[in-house]
C-alpha atoms as a PDB file:
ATOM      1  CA  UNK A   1     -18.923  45.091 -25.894  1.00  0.00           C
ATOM      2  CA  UNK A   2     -15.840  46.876 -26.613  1.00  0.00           C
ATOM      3  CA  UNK A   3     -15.317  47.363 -30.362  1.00  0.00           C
ATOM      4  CA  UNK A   4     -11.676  48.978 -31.007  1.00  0.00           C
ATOM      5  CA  UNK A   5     -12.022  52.386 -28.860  1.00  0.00           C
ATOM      6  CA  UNK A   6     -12.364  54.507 -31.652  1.00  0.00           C
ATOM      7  CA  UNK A   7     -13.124  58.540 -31.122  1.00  0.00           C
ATOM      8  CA  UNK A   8     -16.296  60.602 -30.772  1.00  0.00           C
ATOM      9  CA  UNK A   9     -16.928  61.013 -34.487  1.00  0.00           C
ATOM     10  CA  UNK A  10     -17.343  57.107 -34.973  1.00  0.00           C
ATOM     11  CA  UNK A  11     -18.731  56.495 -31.703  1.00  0.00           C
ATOM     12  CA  UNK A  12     -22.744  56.066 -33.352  1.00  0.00           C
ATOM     13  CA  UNK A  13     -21.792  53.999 -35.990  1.00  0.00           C
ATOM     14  CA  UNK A  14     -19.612  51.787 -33.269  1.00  0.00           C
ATOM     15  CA  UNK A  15     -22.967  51.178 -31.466  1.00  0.00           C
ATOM     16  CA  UNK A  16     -25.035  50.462 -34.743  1.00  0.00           C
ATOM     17  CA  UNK A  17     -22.164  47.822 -34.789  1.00  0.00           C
ATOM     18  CA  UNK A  18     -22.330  46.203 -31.944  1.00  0.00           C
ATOM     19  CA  UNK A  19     -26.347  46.062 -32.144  1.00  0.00           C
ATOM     20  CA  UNK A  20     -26.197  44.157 -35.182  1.00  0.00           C
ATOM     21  CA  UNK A  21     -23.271  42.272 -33.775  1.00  0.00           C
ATOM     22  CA  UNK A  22     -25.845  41.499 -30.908  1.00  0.00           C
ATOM     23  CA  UNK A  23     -28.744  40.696 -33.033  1.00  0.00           C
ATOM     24  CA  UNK A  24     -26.834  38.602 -34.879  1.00  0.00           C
ATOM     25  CA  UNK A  25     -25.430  36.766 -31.856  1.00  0.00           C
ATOM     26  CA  UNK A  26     -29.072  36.372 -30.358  1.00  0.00           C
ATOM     27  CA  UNK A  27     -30.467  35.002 -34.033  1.00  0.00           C
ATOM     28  CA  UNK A  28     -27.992  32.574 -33.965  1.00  0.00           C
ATOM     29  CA  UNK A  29     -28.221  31.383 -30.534  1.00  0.00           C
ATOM     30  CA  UNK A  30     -32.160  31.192 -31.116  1.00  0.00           C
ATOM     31  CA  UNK A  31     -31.375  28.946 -33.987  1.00  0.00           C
ATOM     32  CA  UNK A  32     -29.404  27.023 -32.623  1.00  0.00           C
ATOM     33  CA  UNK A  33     -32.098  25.890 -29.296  1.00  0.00           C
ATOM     34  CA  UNK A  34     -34.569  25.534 -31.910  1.00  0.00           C
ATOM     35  CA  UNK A  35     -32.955  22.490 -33.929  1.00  0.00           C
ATOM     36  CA  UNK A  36     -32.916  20.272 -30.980  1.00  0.00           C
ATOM     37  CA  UNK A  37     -32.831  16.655 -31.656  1.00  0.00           C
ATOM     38  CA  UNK A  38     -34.491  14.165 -30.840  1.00  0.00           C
ATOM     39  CA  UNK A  39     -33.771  10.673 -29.571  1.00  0.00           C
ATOM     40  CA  UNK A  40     -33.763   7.516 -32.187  1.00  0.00           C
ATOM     41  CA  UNK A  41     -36.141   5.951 -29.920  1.00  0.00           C
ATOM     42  CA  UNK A  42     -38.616   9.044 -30.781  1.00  0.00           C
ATOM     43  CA  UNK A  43     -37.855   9.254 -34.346  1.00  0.00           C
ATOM     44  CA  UNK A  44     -38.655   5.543 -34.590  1.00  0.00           C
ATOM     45  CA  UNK A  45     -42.132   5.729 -33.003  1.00  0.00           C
ATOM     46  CA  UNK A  46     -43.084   9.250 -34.949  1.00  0.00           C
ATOM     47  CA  UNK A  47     -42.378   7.332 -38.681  1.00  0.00           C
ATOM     48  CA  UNK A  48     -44.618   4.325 -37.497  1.00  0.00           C
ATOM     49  CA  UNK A  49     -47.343   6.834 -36.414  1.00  0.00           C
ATOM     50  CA  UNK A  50     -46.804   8.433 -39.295  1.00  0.00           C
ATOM     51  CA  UNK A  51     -46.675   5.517 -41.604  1.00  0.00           C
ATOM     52  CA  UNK A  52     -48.998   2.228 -40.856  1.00  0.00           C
ATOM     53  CA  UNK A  53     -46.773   0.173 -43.507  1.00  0.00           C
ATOM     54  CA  UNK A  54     -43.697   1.133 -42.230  1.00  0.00           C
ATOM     55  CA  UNK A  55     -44.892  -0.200 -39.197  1.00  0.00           C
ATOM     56  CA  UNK A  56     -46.095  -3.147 -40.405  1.00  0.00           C
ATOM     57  CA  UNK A  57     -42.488  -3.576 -42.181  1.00  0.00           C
ATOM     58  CA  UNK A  58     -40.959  -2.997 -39.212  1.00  0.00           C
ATOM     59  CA  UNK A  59     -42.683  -6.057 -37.710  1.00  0.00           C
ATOM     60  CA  UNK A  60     -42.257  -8.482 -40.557  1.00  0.00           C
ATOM     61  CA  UNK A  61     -38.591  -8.136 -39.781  1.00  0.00           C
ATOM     62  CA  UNK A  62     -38.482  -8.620 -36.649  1.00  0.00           C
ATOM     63  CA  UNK A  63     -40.797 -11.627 -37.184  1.00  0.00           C
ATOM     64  CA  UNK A  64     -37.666 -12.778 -39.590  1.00  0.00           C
ATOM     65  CA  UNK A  65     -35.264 -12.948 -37.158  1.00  0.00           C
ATOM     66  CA  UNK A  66     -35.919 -16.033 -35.569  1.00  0.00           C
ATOM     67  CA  UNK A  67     -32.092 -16.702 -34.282  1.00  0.00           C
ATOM     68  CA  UNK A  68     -33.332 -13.920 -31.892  1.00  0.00           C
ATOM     69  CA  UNK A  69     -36.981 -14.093 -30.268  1.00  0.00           C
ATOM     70  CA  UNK A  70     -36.230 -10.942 -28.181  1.00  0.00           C
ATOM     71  CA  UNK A  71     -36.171  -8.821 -31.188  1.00  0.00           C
ATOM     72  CA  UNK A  72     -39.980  -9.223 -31.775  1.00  0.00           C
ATOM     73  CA  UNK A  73     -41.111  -8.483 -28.473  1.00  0.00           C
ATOM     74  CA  UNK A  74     -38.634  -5.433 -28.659  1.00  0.00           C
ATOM     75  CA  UNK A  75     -40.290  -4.618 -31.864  1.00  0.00           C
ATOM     76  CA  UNK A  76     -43.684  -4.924 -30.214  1.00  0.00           C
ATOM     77  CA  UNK A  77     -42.127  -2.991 -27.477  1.00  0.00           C
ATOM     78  CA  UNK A  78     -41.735  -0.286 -30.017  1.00  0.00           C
ATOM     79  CA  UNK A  79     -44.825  -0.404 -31.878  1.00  0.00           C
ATOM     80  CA  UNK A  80     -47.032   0.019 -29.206  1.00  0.00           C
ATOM     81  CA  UNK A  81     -46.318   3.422 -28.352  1.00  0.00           C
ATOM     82  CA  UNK A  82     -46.527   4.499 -31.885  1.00  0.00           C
ATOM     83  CA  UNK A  83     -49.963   2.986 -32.127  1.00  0.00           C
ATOM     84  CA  UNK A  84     -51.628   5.123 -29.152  1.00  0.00           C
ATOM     85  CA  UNK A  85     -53.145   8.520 -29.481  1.00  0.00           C
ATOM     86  CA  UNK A  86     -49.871  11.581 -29.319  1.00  0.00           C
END
């Protein structure tokens, strides 16, 4: 990493530069691959294995919607996962 091509009296505190530059570069990158997300598929069956009346919410409304008949077998669909062992 090139800083400005300064002379031999700087040149130490030019590399203490760049090695925080670099440390700060790599604790930001490692930040950044830590907070990956996750899909909404995921998030939905982690809250209903998380939380038995959310799940059990989450079926009453499907069982509302009886324009649509698919959307309790997707909910079941759902549910299912959430309700085996992680």
């Amino acid at each position: 990493m090139l800083l400005c091509g300064g002379d031999k009296r700087k040149q130490y505190a030019d590399i203490e530069r760049a090695l925080e530059y670099l440390n700060d570069y790599k604790e930001r990158i490692g930040l950044m691959k830590r907070k990956t997300s996750i899909s909404h598929d995921e998030a939905i069956v982690r809250r209903l294995r998380k939380d038995p009346d959310f799940a059990a919410e989450y079926l009453k409304a499907a069982l509302e919607d009886e324009d649509e008949p698919r959307v309790l077998l997707i909910a079941f669909r759902t549910v299912s996962p959430a309700r085996r062992a992680p």
